[in-house]
Protein backbone atom coordinates (compact mmCIF):
# COMPACT_ATOMS: atom_id res chain seq x y z
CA UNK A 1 29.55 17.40 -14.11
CA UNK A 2 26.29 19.49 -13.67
CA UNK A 3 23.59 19.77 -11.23
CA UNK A 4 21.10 17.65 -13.33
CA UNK A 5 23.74 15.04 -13.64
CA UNK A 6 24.40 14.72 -10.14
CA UNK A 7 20.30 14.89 -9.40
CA UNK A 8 20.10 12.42 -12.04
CA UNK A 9 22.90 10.03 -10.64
CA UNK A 10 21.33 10.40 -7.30
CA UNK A 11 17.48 10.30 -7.75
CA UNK A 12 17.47 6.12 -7.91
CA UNK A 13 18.92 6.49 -3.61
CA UNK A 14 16.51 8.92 -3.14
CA UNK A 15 13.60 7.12 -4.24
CA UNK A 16 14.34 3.92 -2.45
CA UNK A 17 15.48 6.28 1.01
CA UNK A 18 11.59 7.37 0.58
CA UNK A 19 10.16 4.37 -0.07
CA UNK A 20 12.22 2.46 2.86
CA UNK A 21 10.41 5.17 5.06
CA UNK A 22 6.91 4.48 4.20
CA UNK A 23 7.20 1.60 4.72
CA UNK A 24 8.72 1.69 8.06
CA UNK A 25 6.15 4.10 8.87
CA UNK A 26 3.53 1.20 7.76
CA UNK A 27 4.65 -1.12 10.14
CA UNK A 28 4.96 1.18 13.08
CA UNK A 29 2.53 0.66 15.53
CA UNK A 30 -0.52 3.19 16.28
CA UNK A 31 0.77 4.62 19.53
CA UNK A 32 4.53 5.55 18.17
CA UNK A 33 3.17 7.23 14.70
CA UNK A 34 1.42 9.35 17.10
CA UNK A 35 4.44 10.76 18.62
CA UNK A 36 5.81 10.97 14.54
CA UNK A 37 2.51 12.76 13.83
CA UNK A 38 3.07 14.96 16.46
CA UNK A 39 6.35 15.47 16.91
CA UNK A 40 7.54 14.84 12.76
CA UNK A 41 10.43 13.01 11.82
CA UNK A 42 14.10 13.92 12.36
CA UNK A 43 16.78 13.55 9.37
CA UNK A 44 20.14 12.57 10.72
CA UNK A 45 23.05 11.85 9.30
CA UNK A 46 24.84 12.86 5.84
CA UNK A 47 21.83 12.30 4.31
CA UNK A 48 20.42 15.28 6.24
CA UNK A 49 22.24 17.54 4.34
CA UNK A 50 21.04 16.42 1.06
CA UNK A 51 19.25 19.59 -0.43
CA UNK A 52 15.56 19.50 -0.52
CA UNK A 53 15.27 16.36 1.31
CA UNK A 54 13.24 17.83 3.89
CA UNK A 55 10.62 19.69 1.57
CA UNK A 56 10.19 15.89 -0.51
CA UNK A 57 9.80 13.98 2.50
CA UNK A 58 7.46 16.23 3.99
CA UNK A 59 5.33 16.06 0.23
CA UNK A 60 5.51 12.17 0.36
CA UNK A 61 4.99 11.66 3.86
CA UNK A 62 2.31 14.56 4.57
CA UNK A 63 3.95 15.37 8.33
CA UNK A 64 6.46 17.84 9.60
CA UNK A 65 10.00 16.51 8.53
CA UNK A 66 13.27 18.57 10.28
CA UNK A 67 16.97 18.01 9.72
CA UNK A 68 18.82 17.91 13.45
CA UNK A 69 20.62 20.18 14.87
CA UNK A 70 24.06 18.84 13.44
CA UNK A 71 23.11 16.31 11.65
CA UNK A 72 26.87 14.96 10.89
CA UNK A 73 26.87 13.90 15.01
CA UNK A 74 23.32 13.86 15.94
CA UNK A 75 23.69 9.84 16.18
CA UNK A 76 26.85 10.12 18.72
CA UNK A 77 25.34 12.52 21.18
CA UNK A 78 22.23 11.06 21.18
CA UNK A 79 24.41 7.64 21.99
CA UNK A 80 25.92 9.80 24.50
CA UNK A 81 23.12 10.94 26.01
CA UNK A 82 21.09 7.52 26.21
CA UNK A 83 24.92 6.39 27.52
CA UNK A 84 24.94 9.12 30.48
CA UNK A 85 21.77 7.44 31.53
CA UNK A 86 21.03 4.17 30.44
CA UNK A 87 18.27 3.56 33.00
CA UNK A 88 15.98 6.31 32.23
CA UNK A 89 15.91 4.85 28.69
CA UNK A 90 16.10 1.30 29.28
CA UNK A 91 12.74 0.56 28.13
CA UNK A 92 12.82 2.32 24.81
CA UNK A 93 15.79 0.39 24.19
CA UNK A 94 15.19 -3.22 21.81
CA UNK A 95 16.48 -5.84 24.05
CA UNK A 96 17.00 -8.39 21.02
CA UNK A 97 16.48 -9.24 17.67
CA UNK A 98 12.85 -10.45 18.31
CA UNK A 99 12.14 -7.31 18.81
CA UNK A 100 12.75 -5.33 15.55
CA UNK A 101 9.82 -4.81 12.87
CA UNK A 102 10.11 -8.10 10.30
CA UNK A 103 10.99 -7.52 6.83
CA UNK A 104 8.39 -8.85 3.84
């Protein structure tokens, strides 16, 4: 198996990962692509580590894109941190289902 294979196997996933952040980026409102703007957006996860990701992101998107610190347990220490003080956060968090963006 080559390196073009494996870009070729995996360029399908990487298009739609793109695509599913425009648009999530579309319906975010004003105020919180502000703070994106400003502060870019953070790849977590093992996605993270997928070479280049970043740099094509950062094309598509035209803000600052950065993979965490970690990426592989980024999610579980931010958990841990909301976790370690739940009240400071409390209104960030979605309190139900009504609350997420709606799908098309």
């Amino acid at each position: 198996i080559t390196d073009s294979d494996i870009r070729e196997a995996m360029a399908q996933s990487i298009d739609n990962l793109v695509e599913s952040v425009k648009e999530v980026l579309e319906t975010t409102p004003p105020e919180i692509i502000a703070d994106v703007m400003r502060n870019g957006v953070h790849l977590v996860g093992g996605g993270a580590l997928i070479k280049g990701l970043d740099r094509l992101l950062h094309e598509v998107l035209k803000m600052p894109v950065y993979v965490a610190e970690d990426p592989l347990t980024a999610i579980a220490r931010g958990t841990g941190i909301i976790l370690e003080d739940l009240e400071k956060y409390q209104e960030a968090l979605i309190q139900n289902e009504d609350e997420l963006p709606h799908k098309n």
